[in-house]
Protein backbone atom coordinates (compact mmCIF):
# COMPACT_ATOMS: atom_id res chain seq x y z
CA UNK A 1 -1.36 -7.86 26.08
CA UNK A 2 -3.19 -6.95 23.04
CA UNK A 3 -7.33 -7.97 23.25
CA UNK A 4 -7.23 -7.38 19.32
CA UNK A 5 -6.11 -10.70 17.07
CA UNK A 6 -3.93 -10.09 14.45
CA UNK A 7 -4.79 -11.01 10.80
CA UNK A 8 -2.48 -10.36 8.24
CA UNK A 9 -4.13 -8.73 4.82
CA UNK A 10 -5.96 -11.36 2.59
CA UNK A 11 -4.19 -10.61 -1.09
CA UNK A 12 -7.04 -9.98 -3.54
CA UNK A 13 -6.24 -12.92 -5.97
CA UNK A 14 -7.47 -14.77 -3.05
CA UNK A 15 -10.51 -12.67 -1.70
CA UNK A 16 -11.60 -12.67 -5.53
CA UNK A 17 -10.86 -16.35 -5.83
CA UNK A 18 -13.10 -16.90 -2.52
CA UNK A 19 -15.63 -14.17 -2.63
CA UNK A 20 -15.83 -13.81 -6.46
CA UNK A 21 -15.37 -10.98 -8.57
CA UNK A 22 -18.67 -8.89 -7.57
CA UNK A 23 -17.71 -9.08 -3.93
CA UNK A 24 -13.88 -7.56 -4.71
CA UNK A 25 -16.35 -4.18 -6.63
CA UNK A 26 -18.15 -3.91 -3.96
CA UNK A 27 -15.74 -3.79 -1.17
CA UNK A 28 -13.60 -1.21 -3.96
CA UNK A 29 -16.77 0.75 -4.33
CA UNK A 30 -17.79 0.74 -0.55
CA UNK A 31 -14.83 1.68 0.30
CA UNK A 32 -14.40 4.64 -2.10
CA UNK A 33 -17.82 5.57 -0.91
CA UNK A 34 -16.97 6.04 2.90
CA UNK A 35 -13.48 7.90 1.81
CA UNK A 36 -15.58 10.38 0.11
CA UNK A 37 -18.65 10.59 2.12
CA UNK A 38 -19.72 10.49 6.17
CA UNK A 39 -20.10 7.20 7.13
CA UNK A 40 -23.21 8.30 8.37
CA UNK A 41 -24.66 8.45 5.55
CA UNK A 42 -24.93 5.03 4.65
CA UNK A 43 -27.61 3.55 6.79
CA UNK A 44 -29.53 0.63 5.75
CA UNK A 45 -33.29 0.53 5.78
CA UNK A 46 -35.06 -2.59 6.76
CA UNK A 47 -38.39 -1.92 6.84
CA UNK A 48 -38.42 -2.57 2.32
CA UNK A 49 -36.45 -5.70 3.27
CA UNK A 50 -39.19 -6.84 6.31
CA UNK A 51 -42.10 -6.77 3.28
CA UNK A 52 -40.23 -8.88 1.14
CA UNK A 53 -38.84 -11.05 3.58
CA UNK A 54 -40.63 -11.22 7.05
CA UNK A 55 -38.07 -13.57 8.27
CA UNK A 56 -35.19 -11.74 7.82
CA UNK A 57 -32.30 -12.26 10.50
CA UNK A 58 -29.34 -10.28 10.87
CA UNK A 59 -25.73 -11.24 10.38
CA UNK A 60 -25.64 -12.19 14.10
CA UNK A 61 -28.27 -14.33 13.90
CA UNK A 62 -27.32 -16.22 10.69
CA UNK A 63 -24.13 -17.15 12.00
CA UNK A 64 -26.09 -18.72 15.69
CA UNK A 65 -28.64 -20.25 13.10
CA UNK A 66 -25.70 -21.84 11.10
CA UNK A 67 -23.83 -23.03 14.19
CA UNK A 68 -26.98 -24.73 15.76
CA UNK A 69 -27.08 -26.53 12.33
CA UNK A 70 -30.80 -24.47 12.19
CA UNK A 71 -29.06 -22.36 8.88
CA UNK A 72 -30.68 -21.85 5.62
């Protein structure tokens, strides 16, 4: 038996509808940017976030912090 789930493709009229138009560039543009670069290569720096925002949580822990009805 497969572990992976199977999701059919999300058609963009509905991503866009959901996500909004910037989201749809950015996926388009991230996308283009891994196909034409190492992956590598786009690593995120924190430490400029962790000034600005001492708090900041990862995706991870947003989604525990929305669950245990602790979100933002």
């Amino acid at each position: 038996m497969n572990d992976k789930a199977f999701f059919p493709p999300l058609p963009v009229a509905i991503f866009n509808k959901m996500a909004g138009p910037e989201m749809a560039v950015m996926w388009h543009w991230l996308t283009d940017y891994l196909a034409a670069n190492d992956s590598g290569m786009l690593k995120a720096d924190v430490a400029a976030a962790r000034e600005v925002c001492p708090d900041l949580h990862g995706v991870a822990d947003w989604l525990k912090r929305s669950r245990n009805g602790h979100g933002v």
